[in-house]
C-alpha atoms as a PDB file:
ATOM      1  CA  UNK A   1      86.768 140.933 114.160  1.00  0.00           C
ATOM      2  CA  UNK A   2      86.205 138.611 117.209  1.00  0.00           C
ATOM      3  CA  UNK A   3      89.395 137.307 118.446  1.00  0.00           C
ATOM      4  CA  UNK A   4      89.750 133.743 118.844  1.00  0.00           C
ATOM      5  CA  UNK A   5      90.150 132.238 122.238  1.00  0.00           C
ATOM      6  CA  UNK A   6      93.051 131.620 123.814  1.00  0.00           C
ATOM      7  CA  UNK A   7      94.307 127.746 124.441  1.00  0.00           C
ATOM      8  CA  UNK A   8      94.428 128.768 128.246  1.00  0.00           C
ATOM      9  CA  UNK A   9      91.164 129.488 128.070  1.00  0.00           C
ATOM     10  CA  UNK A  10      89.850 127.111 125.813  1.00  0.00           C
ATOM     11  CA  UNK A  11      91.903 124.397 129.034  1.00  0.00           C
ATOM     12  CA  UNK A  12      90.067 126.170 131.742  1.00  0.00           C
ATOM     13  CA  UNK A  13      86.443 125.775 130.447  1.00  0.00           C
ATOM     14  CA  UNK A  14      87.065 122.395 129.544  1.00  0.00           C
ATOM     15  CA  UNK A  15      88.663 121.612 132.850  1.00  0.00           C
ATOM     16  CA  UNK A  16      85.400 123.514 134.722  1.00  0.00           C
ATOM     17  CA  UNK A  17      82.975 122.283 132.321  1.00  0.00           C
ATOM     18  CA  UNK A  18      84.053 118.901 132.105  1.00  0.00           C
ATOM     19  CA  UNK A  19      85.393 118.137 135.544  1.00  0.00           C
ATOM     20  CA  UNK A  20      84.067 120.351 138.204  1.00  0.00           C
ATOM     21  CA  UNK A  21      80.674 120.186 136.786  1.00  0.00           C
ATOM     22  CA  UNK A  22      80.689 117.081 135.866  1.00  0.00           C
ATOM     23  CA  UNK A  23      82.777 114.540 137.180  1.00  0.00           C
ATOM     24  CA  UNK A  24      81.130 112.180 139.939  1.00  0.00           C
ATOM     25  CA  UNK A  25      84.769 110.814 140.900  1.00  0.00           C
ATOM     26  CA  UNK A  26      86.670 112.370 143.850  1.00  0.00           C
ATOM     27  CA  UNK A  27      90.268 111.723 142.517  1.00  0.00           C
ATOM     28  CA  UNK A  28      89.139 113.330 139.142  1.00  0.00           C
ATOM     29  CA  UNK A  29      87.413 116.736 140.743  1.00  0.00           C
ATOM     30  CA  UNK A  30      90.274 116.878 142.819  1.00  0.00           C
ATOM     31  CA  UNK A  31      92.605 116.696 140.015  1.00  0.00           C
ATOM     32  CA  UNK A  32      90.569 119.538 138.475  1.00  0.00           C
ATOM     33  CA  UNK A  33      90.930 121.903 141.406  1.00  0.00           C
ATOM     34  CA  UNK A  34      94.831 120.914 141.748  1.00  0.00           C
ATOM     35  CA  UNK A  35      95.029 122.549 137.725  1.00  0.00           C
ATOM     36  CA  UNK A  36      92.453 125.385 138.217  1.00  0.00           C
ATOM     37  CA  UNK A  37      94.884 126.480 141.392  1.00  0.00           C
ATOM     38  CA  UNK A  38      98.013 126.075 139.523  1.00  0.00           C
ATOM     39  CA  UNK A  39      96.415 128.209 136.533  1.00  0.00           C
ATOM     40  CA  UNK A  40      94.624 130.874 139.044  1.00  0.00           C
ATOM     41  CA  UNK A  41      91.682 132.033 136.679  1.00  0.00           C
ATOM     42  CA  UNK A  42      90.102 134.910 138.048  1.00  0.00           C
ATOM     43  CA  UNK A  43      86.830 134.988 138.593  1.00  0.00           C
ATOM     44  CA  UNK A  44      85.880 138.227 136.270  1.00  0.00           C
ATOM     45  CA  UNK A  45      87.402 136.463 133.102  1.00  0.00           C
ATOM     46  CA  UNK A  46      85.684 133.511 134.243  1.00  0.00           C
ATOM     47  CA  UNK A  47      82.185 134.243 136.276  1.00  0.00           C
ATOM     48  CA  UNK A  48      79.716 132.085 134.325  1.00  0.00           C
ATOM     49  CA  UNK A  49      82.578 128.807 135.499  1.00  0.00           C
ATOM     50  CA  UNK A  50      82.861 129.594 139.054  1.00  0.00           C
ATOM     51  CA  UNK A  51      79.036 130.588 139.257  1.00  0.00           C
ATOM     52  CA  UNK A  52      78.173 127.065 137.464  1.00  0.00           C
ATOM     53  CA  UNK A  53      80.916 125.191 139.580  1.00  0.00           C
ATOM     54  CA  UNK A  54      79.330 126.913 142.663  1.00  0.00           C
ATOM     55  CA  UNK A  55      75.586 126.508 142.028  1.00  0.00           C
ATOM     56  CA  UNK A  56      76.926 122.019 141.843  1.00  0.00           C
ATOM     57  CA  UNK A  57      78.398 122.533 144.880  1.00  0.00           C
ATOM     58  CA  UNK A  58      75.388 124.111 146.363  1.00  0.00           C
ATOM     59  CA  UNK A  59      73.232 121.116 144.729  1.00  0.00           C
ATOM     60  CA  UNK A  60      75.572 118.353 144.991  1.00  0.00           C
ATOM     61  CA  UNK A  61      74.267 115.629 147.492  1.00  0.00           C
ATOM     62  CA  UNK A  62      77.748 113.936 147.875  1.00  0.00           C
ATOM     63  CA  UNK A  63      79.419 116.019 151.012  1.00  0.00           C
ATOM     64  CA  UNK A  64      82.659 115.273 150.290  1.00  0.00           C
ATOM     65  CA  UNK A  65      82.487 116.013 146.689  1.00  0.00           C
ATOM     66  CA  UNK A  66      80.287 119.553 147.675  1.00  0.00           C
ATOM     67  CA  UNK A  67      83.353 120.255 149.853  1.00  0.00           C
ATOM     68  CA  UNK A  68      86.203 119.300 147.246  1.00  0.00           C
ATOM     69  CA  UNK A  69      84.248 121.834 145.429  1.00  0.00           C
ATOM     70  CA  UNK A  70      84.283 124.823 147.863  1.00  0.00           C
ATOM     71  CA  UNK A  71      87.827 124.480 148.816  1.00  0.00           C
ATOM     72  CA  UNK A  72      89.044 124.367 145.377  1.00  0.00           C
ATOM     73  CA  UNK A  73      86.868 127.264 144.998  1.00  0.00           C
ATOM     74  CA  UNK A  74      88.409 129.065 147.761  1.00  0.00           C
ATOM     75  CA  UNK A  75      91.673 128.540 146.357  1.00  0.00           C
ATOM     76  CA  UNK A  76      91.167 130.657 143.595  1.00  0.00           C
ATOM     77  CA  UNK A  77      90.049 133.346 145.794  1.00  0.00           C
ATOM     78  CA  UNK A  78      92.311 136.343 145.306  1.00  0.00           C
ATOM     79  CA  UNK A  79      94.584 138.589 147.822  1.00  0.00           C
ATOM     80  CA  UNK A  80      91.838 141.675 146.910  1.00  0.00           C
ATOM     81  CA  UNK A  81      88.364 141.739 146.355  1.00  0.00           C
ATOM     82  CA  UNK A  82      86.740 143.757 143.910  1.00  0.00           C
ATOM     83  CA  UNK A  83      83.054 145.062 143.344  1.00  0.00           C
ATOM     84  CA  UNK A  84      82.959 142.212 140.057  1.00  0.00           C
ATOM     85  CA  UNK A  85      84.054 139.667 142.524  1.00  0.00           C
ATOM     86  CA  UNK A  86      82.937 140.363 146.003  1.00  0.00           C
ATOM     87  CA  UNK A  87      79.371 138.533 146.249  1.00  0.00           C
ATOM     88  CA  UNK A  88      80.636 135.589 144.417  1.00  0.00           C
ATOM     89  CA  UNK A  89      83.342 135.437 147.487  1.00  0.00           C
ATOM     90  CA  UNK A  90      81.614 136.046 150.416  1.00  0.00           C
ATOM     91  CA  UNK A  91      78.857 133.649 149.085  1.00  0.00           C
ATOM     92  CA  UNK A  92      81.509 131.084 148.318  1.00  0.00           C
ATOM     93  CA  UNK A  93      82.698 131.936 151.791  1.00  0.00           C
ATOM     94  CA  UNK A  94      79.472 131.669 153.605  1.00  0.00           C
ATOM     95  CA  UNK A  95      78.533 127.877 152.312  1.00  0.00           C
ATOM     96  CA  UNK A  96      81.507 126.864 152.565  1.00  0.00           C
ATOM     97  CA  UNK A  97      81.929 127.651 156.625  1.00  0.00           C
ATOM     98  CA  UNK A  98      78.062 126.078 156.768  1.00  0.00           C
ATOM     99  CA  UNK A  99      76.343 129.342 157.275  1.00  0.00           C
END
């Protein structure tokens, strides 16, 4: 039997999904980051989020919303890399810094 997901969970897709992804205002992405950093979702429970959030960051033509995106990103980065999160971070890491 498949377990049904958690209410955390269920808070950080929407909050990824619906704000990071989506949301065209500054205040709100913001907003979205300030949750996602008090909630600290780790990228291997969470991949296909951060690699969606990511890949609008790398497309987003606003530069202040691409860069409310990578430093919320970076937020979330953890104390210890791992082999499941390594190239997401030193991507993240890499665009972010311009390079």
């Amino acid at each position: 039997m498949k377990s049904l997901p958690s209410v955390q969970g269920e808070y950080i897709d929407f909050v990824f999904d619906k704000i990071i992804k989506r949301e065209v205002n500054i205040d709100n992405i913001k907003l979205g980051v300030e949750i996602l950093s008090n909630i600290k979702p780790k990228y291997e429970d969470y991949s296909p989020l951060f690699d969606d959030a990511l890949a609008r960051a790398e497309s987003e033509g606003d530069n202040q919303i691409k860069a409310e995106i990578y430093n919320g990103l970076l937020k979330l980065k953890p104390t210890r890399l791992n082999k499941k999160n390594r190239n997401f971070w030193e991507k993240l890491e890499k665009l972010s810094s311009g390079g």
